[in-house]
PDB file of N, CA and C in Angstrom:
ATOM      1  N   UNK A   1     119.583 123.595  93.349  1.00  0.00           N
ATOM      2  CA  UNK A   1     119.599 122.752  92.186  1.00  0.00           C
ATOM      3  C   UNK A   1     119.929 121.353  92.666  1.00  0.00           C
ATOM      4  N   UNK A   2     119.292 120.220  92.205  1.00  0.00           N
ATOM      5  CA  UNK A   2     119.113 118.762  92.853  1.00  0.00           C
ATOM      6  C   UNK A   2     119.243 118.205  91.024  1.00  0.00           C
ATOM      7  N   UNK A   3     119.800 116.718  91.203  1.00  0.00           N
ATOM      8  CA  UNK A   3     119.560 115.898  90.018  1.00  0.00           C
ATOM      9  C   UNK A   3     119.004 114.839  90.355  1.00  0.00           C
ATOM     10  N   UNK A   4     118.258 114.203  90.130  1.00  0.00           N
ATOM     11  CA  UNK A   4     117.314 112.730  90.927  1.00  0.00           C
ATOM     12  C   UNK A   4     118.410 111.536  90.231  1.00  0.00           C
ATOM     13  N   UNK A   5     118.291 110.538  91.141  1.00  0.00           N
ATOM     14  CA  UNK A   5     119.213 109.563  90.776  1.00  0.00           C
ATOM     15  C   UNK A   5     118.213 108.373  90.163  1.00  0.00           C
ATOM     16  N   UNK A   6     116.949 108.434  90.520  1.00  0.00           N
ATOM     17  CA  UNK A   6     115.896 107.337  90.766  1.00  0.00           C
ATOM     18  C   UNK A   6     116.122 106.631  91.831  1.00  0.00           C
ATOM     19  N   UNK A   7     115.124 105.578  92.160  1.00  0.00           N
ATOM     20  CA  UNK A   7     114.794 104.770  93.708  1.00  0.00           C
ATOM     21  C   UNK A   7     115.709 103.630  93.682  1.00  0.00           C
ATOM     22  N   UNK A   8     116.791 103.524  94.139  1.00  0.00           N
ATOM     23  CA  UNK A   8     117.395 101.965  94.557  1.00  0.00           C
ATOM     24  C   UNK A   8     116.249 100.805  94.155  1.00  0.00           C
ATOM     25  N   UNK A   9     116.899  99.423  93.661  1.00  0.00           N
ATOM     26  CA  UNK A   9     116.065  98.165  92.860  1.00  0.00           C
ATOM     27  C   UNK A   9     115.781  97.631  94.310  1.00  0.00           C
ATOM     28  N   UNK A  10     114.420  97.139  94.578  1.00  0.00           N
ATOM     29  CA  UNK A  10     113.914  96.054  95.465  1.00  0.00           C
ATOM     30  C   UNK A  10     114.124  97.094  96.751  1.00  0.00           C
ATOM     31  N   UNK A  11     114.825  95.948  97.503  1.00  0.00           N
ATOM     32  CA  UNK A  11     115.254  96.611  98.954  1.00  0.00           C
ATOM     33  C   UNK A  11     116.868  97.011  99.089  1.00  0.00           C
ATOM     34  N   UNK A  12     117.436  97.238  98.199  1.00  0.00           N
ATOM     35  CA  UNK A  12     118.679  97.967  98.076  1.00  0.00           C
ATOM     36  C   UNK A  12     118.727  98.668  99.223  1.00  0.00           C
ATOM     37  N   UNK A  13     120.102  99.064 100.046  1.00  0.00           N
ATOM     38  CA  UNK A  13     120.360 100.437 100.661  1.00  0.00           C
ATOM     39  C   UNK A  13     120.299 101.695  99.880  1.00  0.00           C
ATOM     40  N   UNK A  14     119.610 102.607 100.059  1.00  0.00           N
ATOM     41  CA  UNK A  14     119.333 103.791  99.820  1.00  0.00           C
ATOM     42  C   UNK A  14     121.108 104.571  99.235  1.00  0.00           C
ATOM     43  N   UNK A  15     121.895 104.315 100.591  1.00  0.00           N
ATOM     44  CA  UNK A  15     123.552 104.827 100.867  1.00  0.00           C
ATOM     45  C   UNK A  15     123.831 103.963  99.649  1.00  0.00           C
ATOM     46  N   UNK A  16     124.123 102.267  99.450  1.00  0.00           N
ATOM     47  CA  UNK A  16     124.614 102.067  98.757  1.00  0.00           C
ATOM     48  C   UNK A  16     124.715 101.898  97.273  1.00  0.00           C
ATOM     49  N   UNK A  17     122.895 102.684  96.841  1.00  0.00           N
ATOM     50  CA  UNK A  17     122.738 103.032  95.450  1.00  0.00           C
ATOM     51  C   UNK A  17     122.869 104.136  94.981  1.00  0.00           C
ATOM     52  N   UNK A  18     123.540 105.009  95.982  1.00  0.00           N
ATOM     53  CA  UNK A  18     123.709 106.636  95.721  1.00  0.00           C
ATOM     54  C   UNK A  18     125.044 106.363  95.041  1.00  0.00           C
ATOM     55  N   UNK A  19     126.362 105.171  96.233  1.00  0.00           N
ATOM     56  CA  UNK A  19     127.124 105.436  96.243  1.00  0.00           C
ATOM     57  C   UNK A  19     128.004 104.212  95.219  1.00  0.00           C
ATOM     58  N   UNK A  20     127.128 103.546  94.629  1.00  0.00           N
ATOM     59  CA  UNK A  20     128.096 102.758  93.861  1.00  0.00           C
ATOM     60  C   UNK A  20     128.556 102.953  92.355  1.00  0.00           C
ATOM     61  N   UNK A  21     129.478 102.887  92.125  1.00  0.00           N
ATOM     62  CA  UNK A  21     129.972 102.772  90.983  1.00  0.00           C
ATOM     63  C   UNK A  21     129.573 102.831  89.634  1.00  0.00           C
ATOM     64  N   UNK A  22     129.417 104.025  89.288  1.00  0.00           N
ATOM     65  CA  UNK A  22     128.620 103.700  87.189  1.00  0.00           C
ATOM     66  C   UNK A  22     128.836 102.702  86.854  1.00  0.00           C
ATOM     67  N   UNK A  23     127.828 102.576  86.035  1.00  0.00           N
ATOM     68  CA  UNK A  23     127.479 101.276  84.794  1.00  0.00           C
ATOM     69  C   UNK A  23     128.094 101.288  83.775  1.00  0.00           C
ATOM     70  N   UNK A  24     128.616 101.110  82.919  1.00  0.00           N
ATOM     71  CA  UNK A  24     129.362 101.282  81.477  1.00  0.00           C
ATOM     72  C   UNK A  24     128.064 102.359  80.744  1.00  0.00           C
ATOM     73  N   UNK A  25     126.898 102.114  81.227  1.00  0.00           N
ATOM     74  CA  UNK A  25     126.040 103.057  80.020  1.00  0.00           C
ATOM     75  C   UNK A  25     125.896 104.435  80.739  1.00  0.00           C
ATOM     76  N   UNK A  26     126.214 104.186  82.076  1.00  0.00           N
ATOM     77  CA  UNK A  26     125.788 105.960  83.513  1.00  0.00           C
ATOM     78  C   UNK A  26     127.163 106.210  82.737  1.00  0.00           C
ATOM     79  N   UNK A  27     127.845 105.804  82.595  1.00  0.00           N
ATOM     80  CA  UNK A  27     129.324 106.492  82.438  1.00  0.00           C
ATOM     81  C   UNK A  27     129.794 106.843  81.296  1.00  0.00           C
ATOM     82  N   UNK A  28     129.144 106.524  80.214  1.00  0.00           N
ATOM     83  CA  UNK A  28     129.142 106.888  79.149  1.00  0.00           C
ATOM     84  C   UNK A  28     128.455 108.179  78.636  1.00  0.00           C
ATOM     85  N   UNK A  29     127.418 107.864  79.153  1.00  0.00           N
ATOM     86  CA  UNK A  29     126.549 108.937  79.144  1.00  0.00           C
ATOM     87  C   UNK A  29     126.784 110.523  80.633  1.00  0.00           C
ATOM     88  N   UNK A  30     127.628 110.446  81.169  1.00  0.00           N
ATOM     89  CA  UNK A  30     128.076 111.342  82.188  1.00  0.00           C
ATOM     90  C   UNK A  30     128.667 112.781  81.232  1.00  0.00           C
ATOM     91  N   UNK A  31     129.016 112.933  80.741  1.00  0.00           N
ATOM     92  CA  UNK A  31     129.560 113.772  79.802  1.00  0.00           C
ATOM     93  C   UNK A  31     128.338 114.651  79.720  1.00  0.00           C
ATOM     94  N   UNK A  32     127.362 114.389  78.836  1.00  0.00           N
ATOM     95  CA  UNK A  32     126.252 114.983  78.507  1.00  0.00           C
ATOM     96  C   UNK A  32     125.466 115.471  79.849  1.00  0.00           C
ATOM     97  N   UNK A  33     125.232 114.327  80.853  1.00  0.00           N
ATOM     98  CA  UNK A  33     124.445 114.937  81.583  1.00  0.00           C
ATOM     99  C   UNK A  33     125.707 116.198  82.662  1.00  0.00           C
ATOM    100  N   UNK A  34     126.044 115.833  82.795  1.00  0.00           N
ATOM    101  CA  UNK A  34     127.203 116.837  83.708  1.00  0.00           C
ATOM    102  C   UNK A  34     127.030 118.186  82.675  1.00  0.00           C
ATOM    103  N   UNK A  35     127.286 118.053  80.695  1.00  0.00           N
ATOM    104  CA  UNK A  35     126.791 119.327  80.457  1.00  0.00           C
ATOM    105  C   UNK A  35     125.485 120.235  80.669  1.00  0.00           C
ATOM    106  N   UNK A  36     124.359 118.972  80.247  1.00  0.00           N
ATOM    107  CA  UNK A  36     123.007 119.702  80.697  1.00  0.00           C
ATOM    108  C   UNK A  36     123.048 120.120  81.976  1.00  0.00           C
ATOM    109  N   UNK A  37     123.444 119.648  83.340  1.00  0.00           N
ATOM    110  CA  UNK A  37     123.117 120.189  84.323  1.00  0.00           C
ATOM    111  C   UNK A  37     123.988 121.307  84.675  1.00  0.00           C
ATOM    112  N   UNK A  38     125.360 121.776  83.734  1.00  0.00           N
ATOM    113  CA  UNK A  38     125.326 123.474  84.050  1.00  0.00           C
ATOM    114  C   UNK A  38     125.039 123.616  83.034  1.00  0.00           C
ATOM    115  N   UNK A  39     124.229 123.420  82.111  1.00  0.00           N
ATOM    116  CA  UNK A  39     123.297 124.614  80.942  1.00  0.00           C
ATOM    117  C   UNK A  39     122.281 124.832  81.934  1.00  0.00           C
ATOM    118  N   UNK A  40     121.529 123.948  82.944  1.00  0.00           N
ATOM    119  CA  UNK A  40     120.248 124.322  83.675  1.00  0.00           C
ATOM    120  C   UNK A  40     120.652 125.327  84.856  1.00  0.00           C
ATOM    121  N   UNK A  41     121.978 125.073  85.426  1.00  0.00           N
ATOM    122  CA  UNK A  41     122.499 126.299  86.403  1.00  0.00           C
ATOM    123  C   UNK A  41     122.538 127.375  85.841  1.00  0.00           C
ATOM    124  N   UNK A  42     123.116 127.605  84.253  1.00  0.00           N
ATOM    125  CA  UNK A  42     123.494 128.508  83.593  1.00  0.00           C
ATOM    126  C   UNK A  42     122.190 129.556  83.686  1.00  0.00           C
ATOM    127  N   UNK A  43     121.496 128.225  82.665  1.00  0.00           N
ATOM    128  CA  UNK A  43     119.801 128.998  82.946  1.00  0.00           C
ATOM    129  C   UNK A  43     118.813 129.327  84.263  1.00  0.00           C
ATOM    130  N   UNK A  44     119.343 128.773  85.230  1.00  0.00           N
ATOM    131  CA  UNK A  44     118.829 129.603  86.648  1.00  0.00           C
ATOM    132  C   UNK A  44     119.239 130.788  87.075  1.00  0.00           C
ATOM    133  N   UNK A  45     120.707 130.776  87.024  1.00  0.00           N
ATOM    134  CA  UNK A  45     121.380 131.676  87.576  1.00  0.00           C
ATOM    135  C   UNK A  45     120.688 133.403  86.441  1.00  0.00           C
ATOM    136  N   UNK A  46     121.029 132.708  85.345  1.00  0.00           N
ATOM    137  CA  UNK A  46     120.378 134.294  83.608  1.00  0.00           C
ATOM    138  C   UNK A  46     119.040 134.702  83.848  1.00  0.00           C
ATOM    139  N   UNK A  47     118.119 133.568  84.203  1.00  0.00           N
ATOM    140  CA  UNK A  47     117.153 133.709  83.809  1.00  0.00           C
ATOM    141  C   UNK A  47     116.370 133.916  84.559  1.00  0.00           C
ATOM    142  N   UNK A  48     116.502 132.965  85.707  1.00  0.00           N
ATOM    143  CA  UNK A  48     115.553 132.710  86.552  1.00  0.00           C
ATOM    144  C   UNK A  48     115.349 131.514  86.833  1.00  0.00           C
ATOM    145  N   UNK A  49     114.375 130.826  88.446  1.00  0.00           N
ATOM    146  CA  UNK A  49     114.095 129.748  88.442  1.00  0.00           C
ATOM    147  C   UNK A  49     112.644 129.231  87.345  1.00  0.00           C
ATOM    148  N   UNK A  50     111.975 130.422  87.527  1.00  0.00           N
ATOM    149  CA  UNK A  50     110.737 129.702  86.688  1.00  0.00           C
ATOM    150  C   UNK A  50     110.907 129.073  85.402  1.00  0.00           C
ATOM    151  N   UNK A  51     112.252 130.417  84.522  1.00  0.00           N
ATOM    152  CA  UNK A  51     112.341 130.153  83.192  1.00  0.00           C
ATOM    153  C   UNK A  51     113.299 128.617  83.113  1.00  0.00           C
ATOM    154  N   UNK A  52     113.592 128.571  84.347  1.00  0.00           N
ATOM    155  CA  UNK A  52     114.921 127.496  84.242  1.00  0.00           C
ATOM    156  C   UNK A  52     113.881 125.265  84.258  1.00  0.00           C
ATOM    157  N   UNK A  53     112.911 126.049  85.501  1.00  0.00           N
ATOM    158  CA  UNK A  53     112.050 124.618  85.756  1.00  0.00           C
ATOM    159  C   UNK A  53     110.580 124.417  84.291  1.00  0.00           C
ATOM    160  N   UNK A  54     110.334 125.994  84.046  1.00  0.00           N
ATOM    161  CA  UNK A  54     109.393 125.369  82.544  1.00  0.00           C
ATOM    162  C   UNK A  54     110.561 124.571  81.864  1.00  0.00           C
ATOM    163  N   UNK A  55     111.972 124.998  81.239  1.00  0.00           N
ATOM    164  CA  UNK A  55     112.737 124.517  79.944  1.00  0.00           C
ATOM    165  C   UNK A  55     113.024 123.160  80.428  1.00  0.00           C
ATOM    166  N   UNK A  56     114.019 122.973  81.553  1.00  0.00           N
ATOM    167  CA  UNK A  56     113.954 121.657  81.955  1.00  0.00           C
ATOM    168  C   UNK A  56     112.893 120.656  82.708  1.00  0.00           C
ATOM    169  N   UNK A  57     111.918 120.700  83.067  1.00  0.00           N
ATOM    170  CA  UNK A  57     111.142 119.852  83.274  1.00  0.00           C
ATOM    171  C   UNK A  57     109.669 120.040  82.454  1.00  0.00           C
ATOM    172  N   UNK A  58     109.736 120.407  81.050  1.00  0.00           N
ATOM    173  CA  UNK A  58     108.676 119.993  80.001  1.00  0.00           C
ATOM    174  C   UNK A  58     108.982 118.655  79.521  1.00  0.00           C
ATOM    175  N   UNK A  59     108.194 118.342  79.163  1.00  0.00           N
ATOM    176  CA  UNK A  59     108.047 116.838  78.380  1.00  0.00           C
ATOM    177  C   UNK A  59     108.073 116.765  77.446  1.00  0.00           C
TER     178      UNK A  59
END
């Protein structure tokens, strides 16, 4: 199980856009995603990977 961060802006360091500090809106919003991503473990581990990558990666 992986969460994508998106691509560092311009020519950013790779290291130092992994590793810096939330935004007032990443950090606000951390709550929710920290829950979805163990509802998606939850649902790998119950279900399966297939049932787990159709639910979370539909559009």
């Amino acid at each position: 199980m992986r969460a994508g961060i998106g691509r560092p802006p311009g020519r950013m360091n790779t290291a130092d856009f992994v590793l810096k500090p939330f935004s007032t809106a990443e950090a606000k919003n951390l709550p929710f995603l920290i829950s979805n991503a163990a509802d998606a473990v939850r649902m790998l581990v119950e279900k399966g990977l297939v049932a787990a990558q159709q639910h979370y990666h539909s559009a």
